[in-house]
C-alpha atoms as a PDB file:
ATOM      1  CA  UNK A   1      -2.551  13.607  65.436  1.00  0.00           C
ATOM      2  CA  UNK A   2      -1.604  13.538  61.799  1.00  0.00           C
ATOM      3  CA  UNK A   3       0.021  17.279  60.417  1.00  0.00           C
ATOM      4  CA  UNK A   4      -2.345  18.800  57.743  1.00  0.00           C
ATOM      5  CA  UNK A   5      -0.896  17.558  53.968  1.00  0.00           C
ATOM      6  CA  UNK A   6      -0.025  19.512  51.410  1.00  0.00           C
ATOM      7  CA  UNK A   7      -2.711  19.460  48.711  1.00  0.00           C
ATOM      8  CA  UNK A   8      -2.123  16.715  46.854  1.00  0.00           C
ATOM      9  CA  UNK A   9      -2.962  17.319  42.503  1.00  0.00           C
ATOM     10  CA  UNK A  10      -4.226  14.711  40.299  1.00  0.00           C
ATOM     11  CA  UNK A  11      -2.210  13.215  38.139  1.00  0.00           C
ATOM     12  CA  UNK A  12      -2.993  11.054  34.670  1.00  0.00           C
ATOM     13  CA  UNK A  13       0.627  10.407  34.167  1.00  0.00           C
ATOM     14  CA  UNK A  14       2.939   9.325  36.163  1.00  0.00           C
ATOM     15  CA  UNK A  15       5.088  11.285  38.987  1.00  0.00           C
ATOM     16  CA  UNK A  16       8.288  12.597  37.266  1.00  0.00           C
ATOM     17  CA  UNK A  17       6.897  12.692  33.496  1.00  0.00           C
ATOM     18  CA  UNK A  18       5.147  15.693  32.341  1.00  0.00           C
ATOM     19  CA  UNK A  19       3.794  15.742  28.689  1.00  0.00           C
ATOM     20  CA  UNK A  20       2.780  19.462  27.263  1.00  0.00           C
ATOM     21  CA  UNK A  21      -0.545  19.045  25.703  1.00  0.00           C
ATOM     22  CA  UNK A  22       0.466  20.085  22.334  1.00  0.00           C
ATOM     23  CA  UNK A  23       1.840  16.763  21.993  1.00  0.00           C
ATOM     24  CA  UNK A  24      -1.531  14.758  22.492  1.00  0.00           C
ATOM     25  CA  UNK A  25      -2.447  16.702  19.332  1.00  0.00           C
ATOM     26  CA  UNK A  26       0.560  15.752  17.771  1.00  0.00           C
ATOM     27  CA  UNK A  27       0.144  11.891  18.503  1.00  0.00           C
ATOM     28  CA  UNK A  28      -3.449  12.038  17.863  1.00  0.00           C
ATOM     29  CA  UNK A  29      -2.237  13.742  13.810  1.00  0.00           C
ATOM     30  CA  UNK A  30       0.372  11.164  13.665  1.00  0.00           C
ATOM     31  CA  UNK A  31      -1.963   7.983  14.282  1.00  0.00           C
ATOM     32  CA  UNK A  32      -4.772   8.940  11.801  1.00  0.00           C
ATOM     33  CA  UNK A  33      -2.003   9.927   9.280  1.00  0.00           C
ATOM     34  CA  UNK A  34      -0.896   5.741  10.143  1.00  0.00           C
ATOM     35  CA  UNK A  35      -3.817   4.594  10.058  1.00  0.00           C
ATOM     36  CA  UNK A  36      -4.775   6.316   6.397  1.00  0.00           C
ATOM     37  CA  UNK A  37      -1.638   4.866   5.161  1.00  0.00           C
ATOM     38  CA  UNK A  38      -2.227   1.368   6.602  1.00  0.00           C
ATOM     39  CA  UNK A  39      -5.632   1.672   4.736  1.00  0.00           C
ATOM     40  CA  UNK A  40      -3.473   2.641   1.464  1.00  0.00           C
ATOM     41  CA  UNK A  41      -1.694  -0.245   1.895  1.00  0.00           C
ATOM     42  CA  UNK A  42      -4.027  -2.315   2.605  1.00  0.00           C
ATOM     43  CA  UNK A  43      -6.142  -1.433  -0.346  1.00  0.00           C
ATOM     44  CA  UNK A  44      -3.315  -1.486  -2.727  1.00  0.00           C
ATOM     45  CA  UNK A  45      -2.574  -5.190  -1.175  1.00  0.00           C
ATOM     46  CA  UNK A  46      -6.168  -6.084  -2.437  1.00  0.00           C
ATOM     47  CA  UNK A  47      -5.766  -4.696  -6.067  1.00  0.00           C
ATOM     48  CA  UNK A  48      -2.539  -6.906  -6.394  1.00  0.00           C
ATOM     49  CA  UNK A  49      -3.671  -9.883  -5.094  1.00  0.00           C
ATOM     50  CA  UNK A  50      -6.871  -9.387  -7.484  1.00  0.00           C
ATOM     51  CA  UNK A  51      -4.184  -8.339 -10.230  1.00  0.00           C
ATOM     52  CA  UNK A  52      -2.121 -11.573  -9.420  1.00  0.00           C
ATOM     53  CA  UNK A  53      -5.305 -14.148  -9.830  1.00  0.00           C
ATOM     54  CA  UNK A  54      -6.223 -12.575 -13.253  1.00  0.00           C
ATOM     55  CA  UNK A  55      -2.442 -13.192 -14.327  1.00  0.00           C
ATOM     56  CA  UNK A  56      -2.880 -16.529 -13.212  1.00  0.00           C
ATOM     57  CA  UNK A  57      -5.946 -16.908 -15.051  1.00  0.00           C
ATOM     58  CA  UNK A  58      -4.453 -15.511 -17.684  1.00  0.00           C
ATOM     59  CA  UNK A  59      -1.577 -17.671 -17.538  1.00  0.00           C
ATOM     60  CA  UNK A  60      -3.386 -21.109 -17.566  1.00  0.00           C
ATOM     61  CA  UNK A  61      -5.879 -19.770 -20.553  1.00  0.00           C
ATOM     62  CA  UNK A  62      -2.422 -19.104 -22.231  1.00  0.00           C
ATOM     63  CA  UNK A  63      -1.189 -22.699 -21.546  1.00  0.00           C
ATOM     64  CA  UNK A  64      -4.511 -24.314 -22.639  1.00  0.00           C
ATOM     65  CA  UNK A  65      -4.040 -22.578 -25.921  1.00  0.00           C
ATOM     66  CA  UNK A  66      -0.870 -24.012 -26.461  1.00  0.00           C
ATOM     67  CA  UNK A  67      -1.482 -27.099 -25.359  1.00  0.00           C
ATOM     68  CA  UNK A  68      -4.063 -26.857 -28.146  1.00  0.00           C
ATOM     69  CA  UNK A  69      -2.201 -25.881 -30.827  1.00  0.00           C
ATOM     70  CA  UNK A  70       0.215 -28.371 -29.897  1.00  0.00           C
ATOM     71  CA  UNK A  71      -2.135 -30.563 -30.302  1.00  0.00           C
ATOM     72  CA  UNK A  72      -2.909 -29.741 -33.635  1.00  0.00           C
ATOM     73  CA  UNK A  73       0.270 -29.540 -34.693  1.00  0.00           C
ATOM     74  CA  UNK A  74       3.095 -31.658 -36.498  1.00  0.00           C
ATOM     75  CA  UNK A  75       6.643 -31.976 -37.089  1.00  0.00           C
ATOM     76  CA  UNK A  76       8.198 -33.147 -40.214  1.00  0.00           C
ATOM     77  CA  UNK A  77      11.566 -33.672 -40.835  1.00  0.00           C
ATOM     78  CA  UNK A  78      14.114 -34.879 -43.859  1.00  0.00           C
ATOM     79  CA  UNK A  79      12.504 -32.328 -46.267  1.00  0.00           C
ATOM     80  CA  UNK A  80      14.440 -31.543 -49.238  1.00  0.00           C
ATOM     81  CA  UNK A  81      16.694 -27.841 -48.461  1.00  0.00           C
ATOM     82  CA  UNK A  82      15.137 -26.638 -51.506  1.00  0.00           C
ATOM     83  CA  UNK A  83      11.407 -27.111 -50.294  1.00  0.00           C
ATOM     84  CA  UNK A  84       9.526 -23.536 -49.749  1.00  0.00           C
ATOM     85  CA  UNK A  85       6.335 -23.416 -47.588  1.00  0.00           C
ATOM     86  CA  UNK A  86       4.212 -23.258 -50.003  1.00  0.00           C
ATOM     87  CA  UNK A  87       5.097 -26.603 -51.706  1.00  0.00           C
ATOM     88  CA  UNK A  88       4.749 -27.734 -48.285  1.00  0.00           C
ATOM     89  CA  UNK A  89       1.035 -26.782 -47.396  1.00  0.00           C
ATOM     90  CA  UNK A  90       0.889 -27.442 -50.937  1.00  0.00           C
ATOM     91  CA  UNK A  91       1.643 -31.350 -50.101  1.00  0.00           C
ATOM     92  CA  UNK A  92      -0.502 -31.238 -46.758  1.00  0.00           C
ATOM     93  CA  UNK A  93      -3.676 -29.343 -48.035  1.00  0.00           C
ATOM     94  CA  UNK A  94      -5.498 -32.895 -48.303  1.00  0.00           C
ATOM     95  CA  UNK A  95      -4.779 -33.424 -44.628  1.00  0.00           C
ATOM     96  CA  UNK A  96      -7.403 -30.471 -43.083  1.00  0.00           C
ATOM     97  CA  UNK A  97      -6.594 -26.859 -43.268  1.00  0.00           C
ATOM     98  CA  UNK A  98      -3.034 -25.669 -42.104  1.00  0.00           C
ATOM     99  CA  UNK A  99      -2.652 -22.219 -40.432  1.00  0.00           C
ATOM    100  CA  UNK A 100       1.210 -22.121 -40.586  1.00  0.00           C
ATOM    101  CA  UNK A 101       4.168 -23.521 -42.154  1.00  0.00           C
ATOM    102  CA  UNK A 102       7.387 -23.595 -40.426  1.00  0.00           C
ATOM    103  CA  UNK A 103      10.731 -24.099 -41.870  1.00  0.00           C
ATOM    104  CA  UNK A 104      13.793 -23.826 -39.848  1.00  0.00           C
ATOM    105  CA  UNK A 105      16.380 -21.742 -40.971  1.00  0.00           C
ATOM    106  CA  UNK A 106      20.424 -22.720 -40.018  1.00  0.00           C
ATOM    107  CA  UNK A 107      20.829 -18.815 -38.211  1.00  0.00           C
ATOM    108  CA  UNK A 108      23.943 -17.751 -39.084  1.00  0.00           C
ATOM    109  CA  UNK A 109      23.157 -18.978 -42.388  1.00  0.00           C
ATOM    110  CA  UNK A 110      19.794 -18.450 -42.837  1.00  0.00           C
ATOM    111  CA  UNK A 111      19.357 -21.760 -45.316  1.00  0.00           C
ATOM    112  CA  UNK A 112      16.875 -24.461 -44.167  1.00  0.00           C
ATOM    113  CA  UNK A 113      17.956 -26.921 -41.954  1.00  0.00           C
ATOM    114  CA  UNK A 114      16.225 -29.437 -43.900  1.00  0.00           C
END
C-alpha cells in the first residue's frame, strides 16, 4: 500500500527558482520600453534611408548640371597677361551669349596666368 503524499503545489517555474511577482511587472515595463525604442529606431532608419535617396537624387541632378555646363563651356589659353574679361567676352560675344569669364590668376601673385 502506497503512504499518503504530501500535497504536492503547482508550480509554473521550475523546482529551486522562485521569481517574486513584482518582477513580471518589471519585465513586462522593460519589454514595451524595448519595443518603443526599437520602433524609434526603426522609424528614424526609414527617414534616413528616405533622406539618403533624395541626396542621391540630389547628387546626380548636381552632376547633370555640370556635365551641362561643361558642355557649354570652353577653355582658351595663350591670352595676352594684360587681357581683362571684358575684352574677352568682348572678343566672344559673336559666338552666342557667355555667362562667365574666367581668368586664372598666378595665387601668390594674383597676375593672370596668361
Amino acid at each position: 500500500m502506497s503512504s499518503p503524499k504530501p500535497e504536492e503545489k503547482p508550480h509554473d517555474e521550475p523546482a529551486g527558482i522562485e521569481q517574486p511577482q513584482g518582477d513580471d511587472a518589471n519585465d513586462e515595463e522593460e519589454i514595451s520600453a524595448m519595443k518603443r525604442r526599437v520602433a524609434e529606431m526603426e522609424a528614424e532608419a526609414a527617414k534616413l534611408r528616405e533622406m539618403q535617396a533624395s541626396l542621391d537624387q540630389a547628387r546626380h541632378d548636381l552632376t547633370d548640371d555640370k556635365e551641362d555646363v561643361d558642355s557649354r563651356s570652353i577653355f582658351v589659353g595663350n591670352v595676352d597677361y594684360s587681357t581683362s574679361p571684358e575684352e574677352l567676352q568682348a572678343h566672344f560675344q559673336s559666338c552666342g551669349s557667355i555667362n562667365r569669364v574666367t581668368i586664372l590668376l598666378d595665387k601668390f601673385t594674383g597676375q593672370p596666368k596668361g
